[in-house]
C-alpha atoms as a PDB file:
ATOM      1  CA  UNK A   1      43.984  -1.014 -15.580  1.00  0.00           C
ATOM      2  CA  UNK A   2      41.536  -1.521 -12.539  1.00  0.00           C
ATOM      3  CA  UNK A   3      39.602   1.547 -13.984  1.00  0.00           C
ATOM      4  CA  UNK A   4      39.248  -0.270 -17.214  1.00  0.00           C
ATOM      5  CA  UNK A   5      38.069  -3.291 -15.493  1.00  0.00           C
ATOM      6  CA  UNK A   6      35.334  -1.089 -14.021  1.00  0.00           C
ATOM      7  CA  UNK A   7      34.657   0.511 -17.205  1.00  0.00           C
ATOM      8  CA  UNK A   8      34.438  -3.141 -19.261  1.00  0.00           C
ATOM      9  CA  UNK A   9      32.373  -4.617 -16.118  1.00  0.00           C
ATOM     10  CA  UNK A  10      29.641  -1.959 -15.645  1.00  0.00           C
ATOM     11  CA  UNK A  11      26.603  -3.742 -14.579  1.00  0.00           C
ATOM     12  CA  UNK A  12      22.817  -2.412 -13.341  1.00  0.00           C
ATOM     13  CA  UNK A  13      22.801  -3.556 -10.055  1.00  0.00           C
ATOM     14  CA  UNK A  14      18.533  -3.748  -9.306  1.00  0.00           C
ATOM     15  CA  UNK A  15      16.161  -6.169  -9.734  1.00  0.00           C
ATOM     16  CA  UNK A  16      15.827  -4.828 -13.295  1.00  0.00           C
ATOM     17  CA  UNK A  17      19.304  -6.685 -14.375  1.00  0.00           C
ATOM     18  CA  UNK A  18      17.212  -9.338 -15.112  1.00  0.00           C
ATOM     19  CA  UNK A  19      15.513  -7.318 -18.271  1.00  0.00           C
ATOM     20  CA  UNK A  20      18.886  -5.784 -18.787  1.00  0.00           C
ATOM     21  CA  UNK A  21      22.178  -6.516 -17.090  1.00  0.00           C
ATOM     22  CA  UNK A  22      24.464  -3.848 -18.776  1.00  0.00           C
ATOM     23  CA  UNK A  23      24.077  -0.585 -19.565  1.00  0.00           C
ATOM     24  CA  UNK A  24      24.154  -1.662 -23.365  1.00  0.00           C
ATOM     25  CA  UNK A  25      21.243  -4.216 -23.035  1.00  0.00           C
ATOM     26  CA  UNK A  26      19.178  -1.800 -21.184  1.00  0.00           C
ATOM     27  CA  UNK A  27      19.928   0.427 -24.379  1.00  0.00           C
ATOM     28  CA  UNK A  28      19.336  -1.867 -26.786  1.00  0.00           C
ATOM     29  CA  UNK A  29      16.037  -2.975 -25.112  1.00  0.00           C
ATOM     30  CA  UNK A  30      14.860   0.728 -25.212  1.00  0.00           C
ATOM     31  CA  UNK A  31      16.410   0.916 -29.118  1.00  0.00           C
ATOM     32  CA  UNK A  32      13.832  -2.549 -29.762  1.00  0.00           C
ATOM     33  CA  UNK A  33      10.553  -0.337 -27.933  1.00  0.00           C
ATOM     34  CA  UNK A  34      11.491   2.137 -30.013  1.00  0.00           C
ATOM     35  CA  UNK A  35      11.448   0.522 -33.529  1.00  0.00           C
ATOM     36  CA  UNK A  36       8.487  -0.769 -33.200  1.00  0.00           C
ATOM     37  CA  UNK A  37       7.004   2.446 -34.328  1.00  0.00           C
ATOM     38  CA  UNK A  38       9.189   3.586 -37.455  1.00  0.00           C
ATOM     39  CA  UNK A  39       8.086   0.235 -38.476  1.00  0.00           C
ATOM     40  CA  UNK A  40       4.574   1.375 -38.031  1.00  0.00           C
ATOM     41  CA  UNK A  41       4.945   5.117 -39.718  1.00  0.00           C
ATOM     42  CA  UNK A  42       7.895   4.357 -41.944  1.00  0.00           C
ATOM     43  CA  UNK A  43       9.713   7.414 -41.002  1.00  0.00           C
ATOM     44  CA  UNK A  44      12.299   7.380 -38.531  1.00  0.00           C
ATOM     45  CA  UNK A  45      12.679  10.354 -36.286  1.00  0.00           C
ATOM     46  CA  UNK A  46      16.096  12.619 -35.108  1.00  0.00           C
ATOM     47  CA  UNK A  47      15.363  11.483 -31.617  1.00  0.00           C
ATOM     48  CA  UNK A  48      15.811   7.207 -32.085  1.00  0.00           C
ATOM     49  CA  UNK A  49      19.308   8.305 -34.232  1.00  0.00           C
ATOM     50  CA  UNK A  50      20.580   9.915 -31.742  1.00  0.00           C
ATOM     51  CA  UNK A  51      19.502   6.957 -29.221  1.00  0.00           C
ATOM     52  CA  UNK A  52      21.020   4.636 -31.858  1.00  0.00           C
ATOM     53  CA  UNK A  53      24.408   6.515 -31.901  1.00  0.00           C
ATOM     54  CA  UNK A  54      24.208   6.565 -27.725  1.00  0.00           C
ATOM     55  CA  UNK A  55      23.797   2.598 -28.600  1.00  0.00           C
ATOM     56  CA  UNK A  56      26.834   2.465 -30.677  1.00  0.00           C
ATOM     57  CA  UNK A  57      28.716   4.400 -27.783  1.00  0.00           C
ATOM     58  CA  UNK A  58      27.449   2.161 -25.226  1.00  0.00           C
ATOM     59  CA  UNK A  59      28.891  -0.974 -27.618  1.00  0.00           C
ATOM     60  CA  UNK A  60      31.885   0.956 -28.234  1.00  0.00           C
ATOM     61  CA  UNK A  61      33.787   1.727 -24.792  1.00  0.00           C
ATOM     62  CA  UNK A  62      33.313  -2.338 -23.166  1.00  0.00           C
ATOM     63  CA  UNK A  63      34.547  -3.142 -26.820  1.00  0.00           C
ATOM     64  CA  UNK A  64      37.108  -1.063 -26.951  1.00  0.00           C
ATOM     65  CA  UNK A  65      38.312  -1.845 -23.260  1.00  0.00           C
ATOM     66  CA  UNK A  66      37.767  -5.243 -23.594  1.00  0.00           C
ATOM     67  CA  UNK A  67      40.267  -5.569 -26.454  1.00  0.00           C
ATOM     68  CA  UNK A  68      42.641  -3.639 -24.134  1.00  0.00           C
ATOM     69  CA  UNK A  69      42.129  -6.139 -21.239  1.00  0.00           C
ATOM     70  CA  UNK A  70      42.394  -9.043 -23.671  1.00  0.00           C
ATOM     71  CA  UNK A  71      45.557  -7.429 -24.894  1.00  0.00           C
ATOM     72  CA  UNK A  72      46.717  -7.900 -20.961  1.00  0.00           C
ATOM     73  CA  UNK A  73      46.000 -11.565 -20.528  1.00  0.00           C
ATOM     74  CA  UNK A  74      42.083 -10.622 -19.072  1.00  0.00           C
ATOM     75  CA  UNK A  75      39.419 -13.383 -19.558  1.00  0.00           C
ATOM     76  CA  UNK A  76      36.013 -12.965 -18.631  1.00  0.00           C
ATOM     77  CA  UNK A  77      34.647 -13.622 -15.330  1.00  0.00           C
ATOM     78  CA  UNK A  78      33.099 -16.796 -15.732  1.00  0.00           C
ATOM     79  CA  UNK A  79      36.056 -18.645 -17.866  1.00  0.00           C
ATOM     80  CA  UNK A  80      38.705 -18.077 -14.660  1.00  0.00           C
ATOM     81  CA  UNK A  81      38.645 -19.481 -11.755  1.00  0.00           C
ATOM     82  CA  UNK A  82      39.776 -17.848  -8.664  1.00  0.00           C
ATOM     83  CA  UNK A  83      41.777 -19.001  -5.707  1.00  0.00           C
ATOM     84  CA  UNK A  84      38.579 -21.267  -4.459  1.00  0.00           C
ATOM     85  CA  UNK A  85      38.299 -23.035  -7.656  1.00  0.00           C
ATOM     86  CA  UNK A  86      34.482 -21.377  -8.559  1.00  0.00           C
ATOM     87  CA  UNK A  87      34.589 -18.220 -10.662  1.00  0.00           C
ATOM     88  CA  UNK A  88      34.176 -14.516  -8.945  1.00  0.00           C
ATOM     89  CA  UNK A  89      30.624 -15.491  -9.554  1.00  0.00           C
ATOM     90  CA  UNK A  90      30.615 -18.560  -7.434  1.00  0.00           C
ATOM     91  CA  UNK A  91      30.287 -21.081 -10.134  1.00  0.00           C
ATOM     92  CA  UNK A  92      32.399 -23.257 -12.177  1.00  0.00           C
ATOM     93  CA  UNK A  93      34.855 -22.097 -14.320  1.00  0.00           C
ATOM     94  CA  UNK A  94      33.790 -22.602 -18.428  1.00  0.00           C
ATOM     95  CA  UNK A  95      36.831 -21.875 -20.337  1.00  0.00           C
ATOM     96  CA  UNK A  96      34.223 -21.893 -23.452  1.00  0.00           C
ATOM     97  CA  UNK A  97      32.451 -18.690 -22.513  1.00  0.00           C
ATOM     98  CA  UNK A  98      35.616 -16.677 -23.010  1.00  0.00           C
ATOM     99  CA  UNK A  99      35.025 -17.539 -27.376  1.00  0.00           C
ATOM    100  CA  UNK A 100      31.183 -16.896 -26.529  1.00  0.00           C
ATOM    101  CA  UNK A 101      31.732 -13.116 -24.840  1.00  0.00           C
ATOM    102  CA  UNK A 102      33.976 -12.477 -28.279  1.00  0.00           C
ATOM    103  CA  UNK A 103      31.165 -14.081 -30.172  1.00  0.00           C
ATOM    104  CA  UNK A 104      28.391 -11.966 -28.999  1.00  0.00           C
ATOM    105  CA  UNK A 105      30.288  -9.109 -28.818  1.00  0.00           C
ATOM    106  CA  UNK A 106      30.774  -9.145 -32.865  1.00  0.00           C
ATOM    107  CA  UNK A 107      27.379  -9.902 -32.719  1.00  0.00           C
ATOM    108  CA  UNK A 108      26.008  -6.519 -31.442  1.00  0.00           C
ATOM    109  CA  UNK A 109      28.912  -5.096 -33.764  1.00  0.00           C
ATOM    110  CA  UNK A 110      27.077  -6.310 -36.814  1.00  0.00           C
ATOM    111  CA  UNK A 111      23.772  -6.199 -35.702  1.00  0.00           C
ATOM    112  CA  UNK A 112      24.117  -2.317 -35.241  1.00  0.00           C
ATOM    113  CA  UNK A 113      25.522  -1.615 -38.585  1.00  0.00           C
ATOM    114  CA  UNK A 114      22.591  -3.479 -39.955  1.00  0.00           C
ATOM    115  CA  UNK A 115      20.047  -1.625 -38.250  1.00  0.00           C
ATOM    116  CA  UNK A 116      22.343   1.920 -39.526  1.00  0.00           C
ATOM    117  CA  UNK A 117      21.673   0.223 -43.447  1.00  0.00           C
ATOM    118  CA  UNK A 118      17.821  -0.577 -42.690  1.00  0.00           C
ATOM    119  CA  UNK A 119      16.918   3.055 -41.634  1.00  0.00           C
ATOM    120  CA  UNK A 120      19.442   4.657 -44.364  1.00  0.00           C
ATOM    121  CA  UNK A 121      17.254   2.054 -46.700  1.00  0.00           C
ATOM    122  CA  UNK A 122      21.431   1.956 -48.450  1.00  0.00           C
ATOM    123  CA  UNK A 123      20.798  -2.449 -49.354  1.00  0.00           C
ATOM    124  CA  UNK A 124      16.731  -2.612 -49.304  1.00  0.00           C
ATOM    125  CA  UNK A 125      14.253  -0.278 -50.041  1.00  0.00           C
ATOM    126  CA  UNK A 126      13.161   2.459 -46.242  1.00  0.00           C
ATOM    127  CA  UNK A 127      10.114   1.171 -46.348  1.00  0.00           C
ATOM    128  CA  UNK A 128      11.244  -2.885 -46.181  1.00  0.00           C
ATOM    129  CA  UNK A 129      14.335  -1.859 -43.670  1.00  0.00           C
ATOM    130  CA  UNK A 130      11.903   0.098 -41.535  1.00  0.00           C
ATOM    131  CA  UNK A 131       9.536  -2.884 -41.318  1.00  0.00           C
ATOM    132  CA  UNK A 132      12.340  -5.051 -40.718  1.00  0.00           C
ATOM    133  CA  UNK A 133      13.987  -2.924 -38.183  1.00  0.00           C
ATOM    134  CA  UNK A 134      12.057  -4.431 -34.899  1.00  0.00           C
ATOM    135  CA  UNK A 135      13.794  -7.527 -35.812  1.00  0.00           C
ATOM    136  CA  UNK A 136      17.177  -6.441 -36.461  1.00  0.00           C
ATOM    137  CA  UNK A 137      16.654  -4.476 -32.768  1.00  0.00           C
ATOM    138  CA  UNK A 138      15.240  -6.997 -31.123  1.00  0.00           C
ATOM    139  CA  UNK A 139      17.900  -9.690 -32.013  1.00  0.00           C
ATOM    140  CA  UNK A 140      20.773  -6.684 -30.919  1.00  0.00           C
ATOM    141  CA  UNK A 141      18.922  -6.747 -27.925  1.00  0.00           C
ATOM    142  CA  UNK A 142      18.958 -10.563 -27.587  1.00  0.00           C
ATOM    143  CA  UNK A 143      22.925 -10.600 -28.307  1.00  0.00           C
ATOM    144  CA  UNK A 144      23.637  -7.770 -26.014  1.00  0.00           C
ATOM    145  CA  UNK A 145      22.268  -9.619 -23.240  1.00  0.00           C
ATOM    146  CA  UNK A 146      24.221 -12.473 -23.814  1.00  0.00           C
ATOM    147  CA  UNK A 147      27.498 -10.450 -23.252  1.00  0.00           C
ATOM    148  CA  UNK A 148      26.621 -10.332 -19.928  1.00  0.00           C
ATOM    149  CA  UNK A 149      25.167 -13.686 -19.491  1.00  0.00           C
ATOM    150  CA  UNK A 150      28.194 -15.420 -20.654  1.00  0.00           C
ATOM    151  CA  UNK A 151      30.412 -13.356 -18.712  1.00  0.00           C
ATOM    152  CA  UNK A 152      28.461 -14.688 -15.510  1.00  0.00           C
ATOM    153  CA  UNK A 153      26.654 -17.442 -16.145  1.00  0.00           C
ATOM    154  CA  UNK A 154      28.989 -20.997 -16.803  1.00  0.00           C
ATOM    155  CA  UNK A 155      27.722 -22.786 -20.190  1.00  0.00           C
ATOM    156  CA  UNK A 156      25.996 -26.134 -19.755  1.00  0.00           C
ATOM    157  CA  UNK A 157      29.299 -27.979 -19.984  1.00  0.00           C
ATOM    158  CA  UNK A 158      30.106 -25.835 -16.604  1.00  0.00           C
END
């Protein structure tokens, strides 16, 4: 269970965290650069699928362990208090943030299988998904960094 824990809490511990906490946010900021230039050639290349499937790994394994911590009675960090009374974090605890963390997780869920439809051009025609696909990145990126803000961070109830 403890190497779950470690697994589920991976974080990028330099002065970069600020851009992107979590291995997934940094990914999903690098997927947003990225877009921004199928949106400019309409063609998407090999090279930003395979750094969108790398995304959907990166989503994949804190999901998938986080379910499996759930499962166990787990809550994230800045819900539970510990034996001081402040979270691990050294705030107050925010029982709320627990829903949020779910919240935004489903978030980057659906925000990646929209960004798979835009570049297979499956609901809109390639050329509209392609120009819409710095949006739909940049707003994965904005969700994915909000896992790991409400995991830390108390709400402003907190």
């Amino acid at each position: 269970m403890s190497f779950l824990k470690w697994l589920h809490d991976l974080e990028i511990p330099s002065g970069y965290a600020l851009l992107a906490p979590t291995p997934l946010a940094l990914a999903c900021l690098i997927l947003f650069l990225w877009s921004i230039g199928p949106a400019i050639r309409l063609r998407v290349g090999r090279e930003m699928v395979w750094w969108l499937r790398l995304t959907w790994v990166l989503t994949l394994i804190p999901a998938v362990t986080g379910i499996i911590l759930a499962l166990g009675g787990g809550k994230v960090a800045s819900a539970v208090a510990t034996s001081g009374g402040v979270t691990k974090y050294g705030f107050a605890p925010d029982p709320k943030r627990n829903l949020e963390h779910w919240m935004y997780s489903a978030l980057v869920l659906i925000s990646l299988y929209a960004i798979e439809v835009l570049i297979q051009g499956k609901l809109v025609k390639a050329q509209t998904g392609l120009r819409l696909l710095p949006v739909a990145t940049m707003f994965l990126y904005g969700v994915a960094y909000m896992v790991g803000r409400v995991a830390v961070f108390p709400g402003s109830g907190g």
